[in-house]
Each structure stands twice: as structure tokens, then as C-alpha cells.
C-alpha atoms as a PDB file:
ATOM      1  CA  UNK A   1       0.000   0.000   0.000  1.00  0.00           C
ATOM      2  CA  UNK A   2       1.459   3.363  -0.718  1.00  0.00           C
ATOM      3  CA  UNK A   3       1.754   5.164   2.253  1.00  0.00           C
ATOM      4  CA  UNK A   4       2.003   8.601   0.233  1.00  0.00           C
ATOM      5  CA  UNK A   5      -2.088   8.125  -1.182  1.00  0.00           C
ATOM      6  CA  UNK A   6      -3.641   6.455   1.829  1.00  0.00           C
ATOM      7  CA  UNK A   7      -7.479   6.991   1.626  1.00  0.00           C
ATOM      8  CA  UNK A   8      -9.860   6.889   4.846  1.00  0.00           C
ATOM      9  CA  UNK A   9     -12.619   5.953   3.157  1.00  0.00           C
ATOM     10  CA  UNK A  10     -10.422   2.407   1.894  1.00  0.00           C
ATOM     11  CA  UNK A  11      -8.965   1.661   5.149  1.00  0.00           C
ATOM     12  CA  UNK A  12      -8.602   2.385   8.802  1.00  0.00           C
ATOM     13  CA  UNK A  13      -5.801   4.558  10.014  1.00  0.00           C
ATOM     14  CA  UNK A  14      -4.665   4.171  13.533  1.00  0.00           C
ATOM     15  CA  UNK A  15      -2.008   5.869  15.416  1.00  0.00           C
ATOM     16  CA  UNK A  16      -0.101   5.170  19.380  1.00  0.00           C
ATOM     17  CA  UNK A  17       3.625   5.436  20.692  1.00  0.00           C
ATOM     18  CA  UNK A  18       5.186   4.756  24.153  1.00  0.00           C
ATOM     19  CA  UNK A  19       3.374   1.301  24.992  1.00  0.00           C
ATOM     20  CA  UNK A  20       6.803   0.208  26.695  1.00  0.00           C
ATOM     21  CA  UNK A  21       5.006  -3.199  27.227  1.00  0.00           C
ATOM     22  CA  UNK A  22       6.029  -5.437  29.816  1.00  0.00           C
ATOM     23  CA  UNK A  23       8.110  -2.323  31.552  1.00  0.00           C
ATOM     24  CA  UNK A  24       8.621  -3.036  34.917  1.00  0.00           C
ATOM     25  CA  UNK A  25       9.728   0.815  36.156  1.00  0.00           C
ATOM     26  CA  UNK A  26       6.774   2.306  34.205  1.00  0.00           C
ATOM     27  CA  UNK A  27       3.997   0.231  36.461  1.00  0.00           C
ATOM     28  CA  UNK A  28       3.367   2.084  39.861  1.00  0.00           C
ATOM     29  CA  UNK A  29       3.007  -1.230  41.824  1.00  0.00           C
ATOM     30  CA  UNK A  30       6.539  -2.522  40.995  1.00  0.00           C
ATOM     31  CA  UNK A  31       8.416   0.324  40.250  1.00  0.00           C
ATOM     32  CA  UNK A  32      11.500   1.056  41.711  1.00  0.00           C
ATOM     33  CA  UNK A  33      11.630   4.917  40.619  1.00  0.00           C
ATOM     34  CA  UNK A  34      11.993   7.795  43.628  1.00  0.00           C
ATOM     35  CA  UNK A  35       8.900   9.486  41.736  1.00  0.00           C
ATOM     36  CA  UNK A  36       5.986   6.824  41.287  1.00  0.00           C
ATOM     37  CA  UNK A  37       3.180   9.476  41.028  1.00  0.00           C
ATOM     38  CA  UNK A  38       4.406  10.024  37.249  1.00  0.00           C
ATOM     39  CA  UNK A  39       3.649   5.763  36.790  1.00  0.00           C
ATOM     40  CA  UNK A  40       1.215   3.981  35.396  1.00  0.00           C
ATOM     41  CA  UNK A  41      -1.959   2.727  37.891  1.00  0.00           C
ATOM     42  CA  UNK A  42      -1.159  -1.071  37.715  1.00  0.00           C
ATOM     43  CA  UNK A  43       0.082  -3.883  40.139  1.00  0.00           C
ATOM     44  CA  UNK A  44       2.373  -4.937  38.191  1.00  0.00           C
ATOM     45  CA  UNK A  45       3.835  -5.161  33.845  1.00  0.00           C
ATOM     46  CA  UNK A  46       1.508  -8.014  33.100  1.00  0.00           C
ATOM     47  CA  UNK A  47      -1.507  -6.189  33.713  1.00  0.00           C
ATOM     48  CA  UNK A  48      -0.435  -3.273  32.198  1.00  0.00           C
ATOM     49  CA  UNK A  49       0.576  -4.863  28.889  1.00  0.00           C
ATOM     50  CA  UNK A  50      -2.863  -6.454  29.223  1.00  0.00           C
ATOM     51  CA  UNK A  51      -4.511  -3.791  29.053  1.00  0.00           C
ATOM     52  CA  UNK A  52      -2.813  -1.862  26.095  1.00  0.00           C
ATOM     53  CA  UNK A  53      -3.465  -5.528  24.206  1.00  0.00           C
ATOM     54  CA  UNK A  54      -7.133  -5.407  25.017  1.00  0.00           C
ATOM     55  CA  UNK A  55      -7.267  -1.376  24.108  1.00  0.00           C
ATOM     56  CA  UNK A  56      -5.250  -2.366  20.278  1.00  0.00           C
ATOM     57  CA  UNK A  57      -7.037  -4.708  19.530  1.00  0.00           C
ATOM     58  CA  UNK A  58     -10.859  -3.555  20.400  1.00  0.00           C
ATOM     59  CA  UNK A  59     -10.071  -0.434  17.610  1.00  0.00           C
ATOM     60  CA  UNK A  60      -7.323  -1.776  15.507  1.00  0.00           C
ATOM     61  CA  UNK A  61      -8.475  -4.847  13.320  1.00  0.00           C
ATOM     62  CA  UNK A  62      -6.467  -6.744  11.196  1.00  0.00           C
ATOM     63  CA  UNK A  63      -7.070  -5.310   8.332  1.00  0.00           C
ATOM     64  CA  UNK A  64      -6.543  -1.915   9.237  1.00  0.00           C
ATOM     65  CA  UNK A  65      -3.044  -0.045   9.253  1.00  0.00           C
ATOM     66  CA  UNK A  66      -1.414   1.014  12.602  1.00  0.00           C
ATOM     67  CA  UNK A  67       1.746   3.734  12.779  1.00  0.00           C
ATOM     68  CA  UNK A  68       3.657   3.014  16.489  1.00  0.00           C
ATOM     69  CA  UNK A  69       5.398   5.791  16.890  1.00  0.00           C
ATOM     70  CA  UNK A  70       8.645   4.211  18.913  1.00  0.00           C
ATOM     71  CA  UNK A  71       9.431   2.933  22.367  1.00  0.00           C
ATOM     72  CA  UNK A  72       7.264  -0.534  21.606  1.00  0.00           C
ATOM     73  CA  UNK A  73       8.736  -2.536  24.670  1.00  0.00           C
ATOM     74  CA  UNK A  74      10.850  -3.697  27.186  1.00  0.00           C
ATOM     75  CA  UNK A  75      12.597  -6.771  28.917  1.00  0.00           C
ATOM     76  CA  UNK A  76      15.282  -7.991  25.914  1.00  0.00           C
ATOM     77  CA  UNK A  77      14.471  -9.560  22.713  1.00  0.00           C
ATOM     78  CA  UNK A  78      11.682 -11.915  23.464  1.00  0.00           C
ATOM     79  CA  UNK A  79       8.949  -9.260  24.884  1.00  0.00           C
ATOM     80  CA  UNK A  80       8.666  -7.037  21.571  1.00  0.00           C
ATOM     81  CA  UNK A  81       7.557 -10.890  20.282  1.00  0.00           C
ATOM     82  CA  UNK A  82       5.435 -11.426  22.823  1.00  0.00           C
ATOM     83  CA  UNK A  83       3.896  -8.326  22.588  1.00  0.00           C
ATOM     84  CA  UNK A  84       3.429  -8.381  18.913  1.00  0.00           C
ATOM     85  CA  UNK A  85       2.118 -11.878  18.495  1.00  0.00           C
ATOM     86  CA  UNK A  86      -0.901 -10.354  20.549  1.00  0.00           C
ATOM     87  CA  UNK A  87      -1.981  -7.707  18.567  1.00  0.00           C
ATOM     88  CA  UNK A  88      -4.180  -8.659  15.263  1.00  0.00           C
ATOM     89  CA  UNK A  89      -3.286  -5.586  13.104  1.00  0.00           C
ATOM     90  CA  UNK A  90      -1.216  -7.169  10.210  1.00  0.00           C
ATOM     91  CA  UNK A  91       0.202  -3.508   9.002  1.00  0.00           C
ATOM     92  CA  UNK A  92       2.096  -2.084  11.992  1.00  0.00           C
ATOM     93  CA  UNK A  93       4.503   0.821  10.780  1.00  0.00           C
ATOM     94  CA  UNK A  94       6.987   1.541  13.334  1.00  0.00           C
ATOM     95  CA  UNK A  95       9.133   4.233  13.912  1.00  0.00           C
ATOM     96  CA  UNK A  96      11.945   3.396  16.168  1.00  0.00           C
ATOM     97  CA  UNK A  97      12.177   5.177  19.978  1.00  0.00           C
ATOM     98  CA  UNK A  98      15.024   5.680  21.982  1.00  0.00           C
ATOM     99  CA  UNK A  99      14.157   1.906  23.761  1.00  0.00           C
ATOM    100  CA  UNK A 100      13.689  -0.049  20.606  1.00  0.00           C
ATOM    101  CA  UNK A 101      17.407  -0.929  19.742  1.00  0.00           C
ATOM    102  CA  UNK A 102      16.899  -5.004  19.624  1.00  0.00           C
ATOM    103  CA  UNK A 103      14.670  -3.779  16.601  1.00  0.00           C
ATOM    104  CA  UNK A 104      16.681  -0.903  15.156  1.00  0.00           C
ATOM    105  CA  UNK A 105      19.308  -3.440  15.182  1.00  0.00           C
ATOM    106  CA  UNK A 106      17.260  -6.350  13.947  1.00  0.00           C
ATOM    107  CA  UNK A 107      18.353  -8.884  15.926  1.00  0.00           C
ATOM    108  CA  UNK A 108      17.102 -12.734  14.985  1.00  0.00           C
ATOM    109  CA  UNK A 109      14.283 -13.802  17.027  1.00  0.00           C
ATOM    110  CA  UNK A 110      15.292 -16.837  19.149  1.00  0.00           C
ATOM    111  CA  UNK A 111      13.201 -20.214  18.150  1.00  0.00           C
ATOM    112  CA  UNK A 112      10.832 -18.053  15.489  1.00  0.00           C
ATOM    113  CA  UNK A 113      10.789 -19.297  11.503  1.00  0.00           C
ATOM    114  CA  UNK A 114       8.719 -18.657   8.727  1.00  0.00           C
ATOM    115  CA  UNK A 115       8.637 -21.071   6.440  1.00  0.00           C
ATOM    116  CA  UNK A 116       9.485 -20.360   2.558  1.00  0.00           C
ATOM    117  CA  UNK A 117       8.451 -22.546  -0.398  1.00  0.00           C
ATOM    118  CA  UNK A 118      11.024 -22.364  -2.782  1.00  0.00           C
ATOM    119  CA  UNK A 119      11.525 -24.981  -5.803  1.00  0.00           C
ATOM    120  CA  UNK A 120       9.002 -27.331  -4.587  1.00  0.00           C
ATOM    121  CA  UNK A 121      10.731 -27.736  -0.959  1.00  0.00           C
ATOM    122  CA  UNK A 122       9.826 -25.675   2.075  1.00  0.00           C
ATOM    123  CA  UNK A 123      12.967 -24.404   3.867  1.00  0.00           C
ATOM    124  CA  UNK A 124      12.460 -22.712   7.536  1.00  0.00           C
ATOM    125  CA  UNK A 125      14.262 -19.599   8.198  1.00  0.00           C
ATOM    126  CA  UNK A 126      15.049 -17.144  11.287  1.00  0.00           C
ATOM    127  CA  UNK A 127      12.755 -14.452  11.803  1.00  0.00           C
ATOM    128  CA  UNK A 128      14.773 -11.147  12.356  1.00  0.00           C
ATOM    129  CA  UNK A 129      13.004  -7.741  14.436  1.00  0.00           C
ATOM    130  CA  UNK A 130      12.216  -6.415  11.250  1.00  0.00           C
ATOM    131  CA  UNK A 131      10.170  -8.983   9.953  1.00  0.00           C
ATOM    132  CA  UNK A 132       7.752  -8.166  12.597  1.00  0.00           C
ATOM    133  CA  UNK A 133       6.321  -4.867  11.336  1.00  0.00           C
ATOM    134  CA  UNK A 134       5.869  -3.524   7.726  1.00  0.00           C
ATOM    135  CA  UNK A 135       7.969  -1.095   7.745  1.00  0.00           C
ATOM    136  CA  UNK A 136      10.654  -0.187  10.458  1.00  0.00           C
ATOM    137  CA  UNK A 137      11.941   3.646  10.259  1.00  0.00           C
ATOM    138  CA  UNK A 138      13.358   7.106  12.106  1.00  0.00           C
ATOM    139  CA  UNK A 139      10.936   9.005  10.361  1.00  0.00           C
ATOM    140  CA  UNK A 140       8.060   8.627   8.028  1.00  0.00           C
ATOM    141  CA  UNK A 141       6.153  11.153   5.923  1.00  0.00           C
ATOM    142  CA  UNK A 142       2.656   9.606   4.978  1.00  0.00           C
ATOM    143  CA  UNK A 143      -0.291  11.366   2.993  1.00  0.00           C
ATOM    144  CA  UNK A 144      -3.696  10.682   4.211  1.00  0.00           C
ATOM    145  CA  UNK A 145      -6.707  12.306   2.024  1.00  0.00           C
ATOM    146  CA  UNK A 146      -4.656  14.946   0.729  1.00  0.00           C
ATOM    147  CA  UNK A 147      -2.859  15.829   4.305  1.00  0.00           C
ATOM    148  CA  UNK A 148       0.819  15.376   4.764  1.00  0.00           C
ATOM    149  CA  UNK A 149       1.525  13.385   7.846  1.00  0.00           C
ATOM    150  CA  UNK A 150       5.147  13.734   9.970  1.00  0.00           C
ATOM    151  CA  UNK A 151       5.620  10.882  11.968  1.00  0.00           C
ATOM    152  CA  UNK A 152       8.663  10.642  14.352  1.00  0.00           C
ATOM    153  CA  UNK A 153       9.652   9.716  18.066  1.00  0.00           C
ATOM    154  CA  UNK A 154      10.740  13.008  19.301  1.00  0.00           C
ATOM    155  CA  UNK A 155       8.924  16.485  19.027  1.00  0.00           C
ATOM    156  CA  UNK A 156      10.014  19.524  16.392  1.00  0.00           C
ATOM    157  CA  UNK A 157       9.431  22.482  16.941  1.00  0.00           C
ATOM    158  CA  UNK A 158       9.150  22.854  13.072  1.00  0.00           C
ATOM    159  CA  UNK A 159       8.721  20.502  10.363  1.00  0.00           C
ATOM    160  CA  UNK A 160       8.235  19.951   6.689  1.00  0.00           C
ATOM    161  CA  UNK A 161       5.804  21.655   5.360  1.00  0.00           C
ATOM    162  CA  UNK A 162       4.220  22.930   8.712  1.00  0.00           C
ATOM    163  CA  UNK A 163       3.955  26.405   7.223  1.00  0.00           C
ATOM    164  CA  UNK A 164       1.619  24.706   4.475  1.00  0.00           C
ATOM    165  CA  UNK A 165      -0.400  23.198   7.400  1.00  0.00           C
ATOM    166  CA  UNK A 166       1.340  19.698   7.776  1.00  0.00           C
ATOM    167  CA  UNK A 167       0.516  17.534  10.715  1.00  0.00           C
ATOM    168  CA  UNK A 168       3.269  16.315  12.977  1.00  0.00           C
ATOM    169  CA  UNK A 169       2.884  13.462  15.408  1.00  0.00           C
ATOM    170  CA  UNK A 170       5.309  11.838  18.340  1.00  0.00           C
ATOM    171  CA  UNK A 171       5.600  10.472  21.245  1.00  0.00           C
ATOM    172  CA  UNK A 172       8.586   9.935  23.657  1.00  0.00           C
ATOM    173  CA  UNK A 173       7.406  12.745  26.061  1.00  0.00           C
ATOM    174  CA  UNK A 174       4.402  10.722  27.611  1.00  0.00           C
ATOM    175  CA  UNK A 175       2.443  14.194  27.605  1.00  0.00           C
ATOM    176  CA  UNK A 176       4.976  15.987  29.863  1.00  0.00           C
ATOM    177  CA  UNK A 177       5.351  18.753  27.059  1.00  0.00           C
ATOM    178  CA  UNK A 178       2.871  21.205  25.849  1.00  0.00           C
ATOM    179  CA  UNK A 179       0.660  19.315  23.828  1.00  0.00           C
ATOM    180  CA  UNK A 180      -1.322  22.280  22.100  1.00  0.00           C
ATOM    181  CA  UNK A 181       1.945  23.428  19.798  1.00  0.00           C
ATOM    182  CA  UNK A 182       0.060  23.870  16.320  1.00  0.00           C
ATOM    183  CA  UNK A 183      -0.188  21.048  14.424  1.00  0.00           C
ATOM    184  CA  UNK A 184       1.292  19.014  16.449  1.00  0.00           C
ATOM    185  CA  UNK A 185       0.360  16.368  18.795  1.00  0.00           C
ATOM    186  CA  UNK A 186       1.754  13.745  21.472  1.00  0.00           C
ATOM    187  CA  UNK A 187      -0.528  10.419  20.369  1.00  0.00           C
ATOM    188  CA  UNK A 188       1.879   8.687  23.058  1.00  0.00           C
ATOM    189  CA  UNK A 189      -0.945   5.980  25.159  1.00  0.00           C
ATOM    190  CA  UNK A 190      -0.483   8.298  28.370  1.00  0.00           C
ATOM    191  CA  UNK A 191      -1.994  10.831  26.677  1.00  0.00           C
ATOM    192  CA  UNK A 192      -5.204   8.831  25.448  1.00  0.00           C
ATOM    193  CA  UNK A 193      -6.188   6.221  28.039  1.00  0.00           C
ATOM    194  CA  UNK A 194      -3.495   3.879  27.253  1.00  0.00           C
ATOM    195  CA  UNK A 195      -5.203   3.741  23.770  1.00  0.00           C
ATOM    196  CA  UNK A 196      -4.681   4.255  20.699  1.00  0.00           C
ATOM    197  CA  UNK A 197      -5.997   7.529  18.069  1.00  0.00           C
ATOM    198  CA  UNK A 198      -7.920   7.163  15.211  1.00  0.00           C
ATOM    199  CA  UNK A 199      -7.311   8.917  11.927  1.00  0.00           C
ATOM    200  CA  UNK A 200     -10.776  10.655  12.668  1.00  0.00           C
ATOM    201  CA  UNK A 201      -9.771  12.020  16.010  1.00  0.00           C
ATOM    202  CA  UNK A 202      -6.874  13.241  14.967  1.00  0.00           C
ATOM    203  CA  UNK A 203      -8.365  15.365  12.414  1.00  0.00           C
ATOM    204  CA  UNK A 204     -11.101  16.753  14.601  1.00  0.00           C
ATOM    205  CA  UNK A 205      -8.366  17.646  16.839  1.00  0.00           C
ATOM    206  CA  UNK A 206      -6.658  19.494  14.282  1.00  0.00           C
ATOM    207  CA  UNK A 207      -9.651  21.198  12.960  1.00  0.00           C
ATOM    208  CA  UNK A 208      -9.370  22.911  15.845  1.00  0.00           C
ATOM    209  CA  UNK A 209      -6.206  24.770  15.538  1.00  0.00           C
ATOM    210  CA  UNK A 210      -3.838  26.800  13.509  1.00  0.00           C
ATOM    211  CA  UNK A 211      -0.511  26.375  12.142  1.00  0.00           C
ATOM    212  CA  UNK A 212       2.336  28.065  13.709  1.00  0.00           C
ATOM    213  CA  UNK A 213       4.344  30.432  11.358  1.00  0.00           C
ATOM    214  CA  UNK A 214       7.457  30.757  13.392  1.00  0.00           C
ATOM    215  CA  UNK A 215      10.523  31.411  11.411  1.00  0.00           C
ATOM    216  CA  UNK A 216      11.057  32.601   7.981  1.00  0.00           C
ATOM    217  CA  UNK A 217       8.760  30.660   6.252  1.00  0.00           C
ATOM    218  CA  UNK A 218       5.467  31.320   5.669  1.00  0.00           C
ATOM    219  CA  UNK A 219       2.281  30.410   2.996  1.00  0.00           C
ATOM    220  CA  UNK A 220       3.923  31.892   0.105  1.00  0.00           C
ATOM    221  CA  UNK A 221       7.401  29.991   0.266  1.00  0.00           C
ATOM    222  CA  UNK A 222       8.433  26.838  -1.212  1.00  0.00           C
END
């Protein structure tokens, strides 16, 4: 599918960031951080991962197309399998976080094969990190009904196109920053009930602001 004429009237658009499934330090009942009032309300990383399985998969079918905007677990190479074998959504995009190094480096899965036919003989191979998502990237620029879409980790203060009225969307900050900054939104879990945006939402969201012309650039450059 071609990322750069995505249509919401053909398919469902999804968007999230910052599930850090099965992170101990994130859960309030288990965490050993000074500052627990900042964690998330669970007994322990089971439940919590749980839960943002449940949340996925009640919007997300399988069908539909789901951007993860970085930081997609924790606890070594086995739990972003775990994690991922649970969620239906075939088309995950991901775009690495700061945490997601066993995938940015794609590391072979331990004890996972596909299986390829090839001349009449099926051979079984190693499944790597990548092979777990559709695409695996820093940064992705998507069009969605005419709309350009800038999709990274971190938060810019400007971005392409945002003087034309781009949208920008991240994560990383787990709503700690301002979250009204133009066009521009955290779509992090913290920031939505531990679940994740629609397309739709998005867009009434944005309908509801203005685009920031803060440096040089303005409607009538290129």
C-alpha cells in the first residue's frame, strides 16, 4: 500500500507510541523509581501490557493499518515478540524510539521461523526484528486524504511543510510537554487512556487549531 495516497474511506488509520510493554519501572506497583506518582496505575507489567493488548485490539483490526510511533517494549528480545504476536493488526509501521534498539538493530528472534516454499521444498528460516512490522523507520512522511503526515519519536518544533499546514505526530514525552503546539500532537498511550488515536480524532483535533508560522517561512514559500 502506498503510504504517500492512503485513503480513509479504503482503510482504517490508527495511530499510538510509548506502549513500553512489559516495563517493569513504568507500572506504579513494581516500580522502583523515587517518583511513582508520574507511573502507570497497575500492580504490576503483566496487567499493564494487558490492558494496552485489550485497548489495540478492540479499535485496531487486522485489516486496518497502525503507525507506532517508537518505544514498543521492554525486557530484551523476546517481549517485543510477545507483545506483537498479541496484537491482530497485520500492518504495523513503526518508527523506532530511543528503547527499541533489539529492533533498530534487527536482531534474529530466538526459536521463530517462517517457512518459505522455494523450488518445490519448504525451507524454515530465522525471523529477524524487522520482519515483525511492515515497515521499520526514524521518520516517516505519509499522505492521508490529501494531508501530509510527519511521523517521528521526538517532538520539532518545526517541520516539513508545517507552514503549508502539515501535521506532525510523536511520542517519547508521555504528555509531559505542551501538547497544544500547532499542528502538532503527542498520540503517546499516556496521553489517550493507554489507547490508541484514530485517523478521525486526529483530524477533529486538528480542525481545531492553527498552524504556527514561526521562522522565515510562511504560505507563500516553497
Amino acid at each position: 500500500m502506498n503510504l504517500n495516497k492512503l485513503r480513509s474511506s479504503e482503510v482504517n488509520i490508527f495511530f499510538t507510541s510509548d506502549t513500553h510493554a512489559y516495563h517493569k519501572n513504568i507500572v506504579k506497583g513494581v516500580s522502583s523509581w523515587s517518583d511513582i506518582q508520574t507511573c502507570r496505575n497497575f500492580e504490576n507489567q503483566i496487567d499493564m501490557t494487558e490492558e494496552l493488548i485489550k485497548n489495540i485490539n478492540a479499535v485496531v483490526k487486522e485489516d486496518d493499518i497502525l503507525f507506532h510511533l517508537g518505544d514498543w517494549s521492554f525486557g530484551g528480545i523476546d517481549k517485543v515478540w510477545e507483545f506483537r504476536k498479541q496484537i491482530n493488526c497485520k500492518n504495523i509501521h513503526l518508527i523506532l524510539g530511543n528503547h527499541d534498539h533489539h529492533i533498530e538493530n534487527n536482531q534474529v528472534l530466538p526459536n521463530i521461523f517462517d517457512k518459505i516454499h522455494y523450488e518445490d521444498r519448504f525451507y524454515h528460516t530465522y525471523l529477524s526484528m524487522k520482519d515483525l512490522f511492515k515497515s521499520v523507520s526514524h521518520y516517516q512522511e505519509i499522505n492521508i486524504d490529501g494531508v501530509k503526515f510527519v511521523l517521528m519519536h521526538y517532538a520539532m518544533r518545526v517541520w516539513n511543510k508545517s507552514h503549508h499546514g502539515s501535521i506532525h505526530l510523536y511520542g517519547h514525552s508521555h504528555g509531559n510537554i505542551d501538547n497544544n503546539y500547532g499542528l502538532s500532537m503527542d498520540v503517546g498511550v499516556d496521553t489517550n487512556d493507554l489507547k490508541p488515536y484514530s485517523y478521525k480524532k486526529i483530524i477533529e483535533i486538528m480542525d481545531t487549531r492553527q498552524k504556527l508560522l514561526i521562522d522565515h517561512h510562511n504560505e507563500n514559500t516553497h
